[in-house]
C-alpha atoms as a PDB file:
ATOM      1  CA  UNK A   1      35.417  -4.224 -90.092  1.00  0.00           C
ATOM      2  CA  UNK A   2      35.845  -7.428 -91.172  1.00  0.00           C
ATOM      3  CA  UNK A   3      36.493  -6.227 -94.774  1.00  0.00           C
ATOM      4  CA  UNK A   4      39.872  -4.069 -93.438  1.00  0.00           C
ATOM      5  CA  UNK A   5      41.198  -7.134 -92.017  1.00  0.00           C
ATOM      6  CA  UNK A   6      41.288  -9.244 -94.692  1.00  0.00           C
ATOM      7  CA  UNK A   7      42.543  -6.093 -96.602  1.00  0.00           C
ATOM      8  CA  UNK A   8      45.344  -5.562 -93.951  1.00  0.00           C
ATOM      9  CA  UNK A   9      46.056  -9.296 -93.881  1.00  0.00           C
ATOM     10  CA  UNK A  10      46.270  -9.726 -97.850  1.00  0.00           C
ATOM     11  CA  UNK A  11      48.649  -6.611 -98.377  1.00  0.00           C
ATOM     12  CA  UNK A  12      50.720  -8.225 -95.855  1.00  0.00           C
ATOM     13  CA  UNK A  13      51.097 -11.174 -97.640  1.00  0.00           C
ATOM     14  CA  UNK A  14      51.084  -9.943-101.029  1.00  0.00           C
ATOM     15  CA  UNK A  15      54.593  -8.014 -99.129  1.00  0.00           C
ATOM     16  CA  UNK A  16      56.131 -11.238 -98.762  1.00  0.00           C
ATOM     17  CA  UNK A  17      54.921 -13.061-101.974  1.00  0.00           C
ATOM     18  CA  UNK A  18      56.426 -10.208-103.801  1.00  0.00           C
ATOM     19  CA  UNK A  19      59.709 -11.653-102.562  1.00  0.00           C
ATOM     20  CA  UNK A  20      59.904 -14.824-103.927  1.00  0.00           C
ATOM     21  CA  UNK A  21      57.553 -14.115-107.331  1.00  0.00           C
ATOM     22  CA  UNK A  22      56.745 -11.456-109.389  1.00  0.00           C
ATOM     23  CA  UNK A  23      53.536  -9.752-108.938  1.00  0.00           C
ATOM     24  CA  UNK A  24      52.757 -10.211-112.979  1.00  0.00           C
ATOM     25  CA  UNK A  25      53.193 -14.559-112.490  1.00  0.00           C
ATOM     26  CA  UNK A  26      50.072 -16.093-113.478  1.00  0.00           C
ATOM     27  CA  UNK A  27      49.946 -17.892-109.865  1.00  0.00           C
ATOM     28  CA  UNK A  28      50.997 -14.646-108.044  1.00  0.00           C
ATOM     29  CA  UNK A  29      47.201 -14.743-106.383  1.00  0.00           C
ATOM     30  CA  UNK A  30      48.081 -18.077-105.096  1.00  0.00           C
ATOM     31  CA  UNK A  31      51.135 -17.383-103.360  1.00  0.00           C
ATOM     32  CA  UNK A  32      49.878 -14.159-102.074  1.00  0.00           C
ATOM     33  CA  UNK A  33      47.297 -16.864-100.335  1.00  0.00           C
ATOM     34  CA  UNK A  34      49.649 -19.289 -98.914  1.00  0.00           C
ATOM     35  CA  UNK A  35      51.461 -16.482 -97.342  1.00  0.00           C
ATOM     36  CA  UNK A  36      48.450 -14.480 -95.904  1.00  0.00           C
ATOM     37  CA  UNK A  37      47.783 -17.694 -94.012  1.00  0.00           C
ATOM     38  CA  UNK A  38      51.203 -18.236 -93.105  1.00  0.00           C
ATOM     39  CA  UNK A  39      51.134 -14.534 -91.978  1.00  0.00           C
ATOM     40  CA  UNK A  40      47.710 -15.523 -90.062  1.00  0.00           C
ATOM     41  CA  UNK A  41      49.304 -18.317 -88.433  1.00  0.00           C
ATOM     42  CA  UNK A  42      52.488 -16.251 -87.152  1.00  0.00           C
ATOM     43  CA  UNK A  43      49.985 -13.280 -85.762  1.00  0.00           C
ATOM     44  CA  UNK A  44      48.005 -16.151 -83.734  1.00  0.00           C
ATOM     45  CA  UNK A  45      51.046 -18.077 -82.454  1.00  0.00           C
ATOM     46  CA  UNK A  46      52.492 -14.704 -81.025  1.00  0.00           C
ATOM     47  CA  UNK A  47      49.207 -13.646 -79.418  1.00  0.00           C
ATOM     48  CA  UNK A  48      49.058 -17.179 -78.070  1.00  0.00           C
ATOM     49  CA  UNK A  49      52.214 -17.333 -76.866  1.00  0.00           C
ATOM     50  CA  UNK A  50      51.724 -13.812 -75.388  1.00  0.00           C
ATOM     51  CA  UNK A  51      48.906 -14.777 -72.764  1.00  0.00           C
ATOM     52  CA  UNK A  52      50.615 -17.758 -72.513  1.00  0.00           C
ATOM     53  CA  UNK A  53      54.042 -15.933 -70.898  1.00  0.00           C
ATOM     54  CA  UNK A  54      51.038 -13.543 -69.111  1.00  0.00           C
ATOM     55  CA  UNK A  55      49.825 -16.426 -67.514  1.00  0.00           C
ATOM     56  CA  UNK A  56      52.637 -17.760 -65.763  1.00  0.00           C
END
């Protein structure tokens, strides 16, 4: 379960690294990390601010 996640998460980010480098760059892998977090971070700030708005 946890294993589809991380897939789901990484394809996501390799999406957006693909933007800015190409997927052959030696350091590809570590911009496909720094945006899988950033993608993280944006998924948890939305469900956060979604039971936040619930809430009031």
């Amino acid at each position: 379960m946890i294993n589809l996640a991380v897939r789901i998460l990484l394809a996501l980010g390799g999406s957006v690294a693909a933007l800015f480098v190409a997927r052959d760059s030696p350091n590809f892998g570590v911009v496909q990390g720094m945006m899988t977090i950033i993608v993280l971070v944006c998924l948890v700030l939305i469900l956060v601010l979604w039971r936040w708005k619930k809430d009031e």
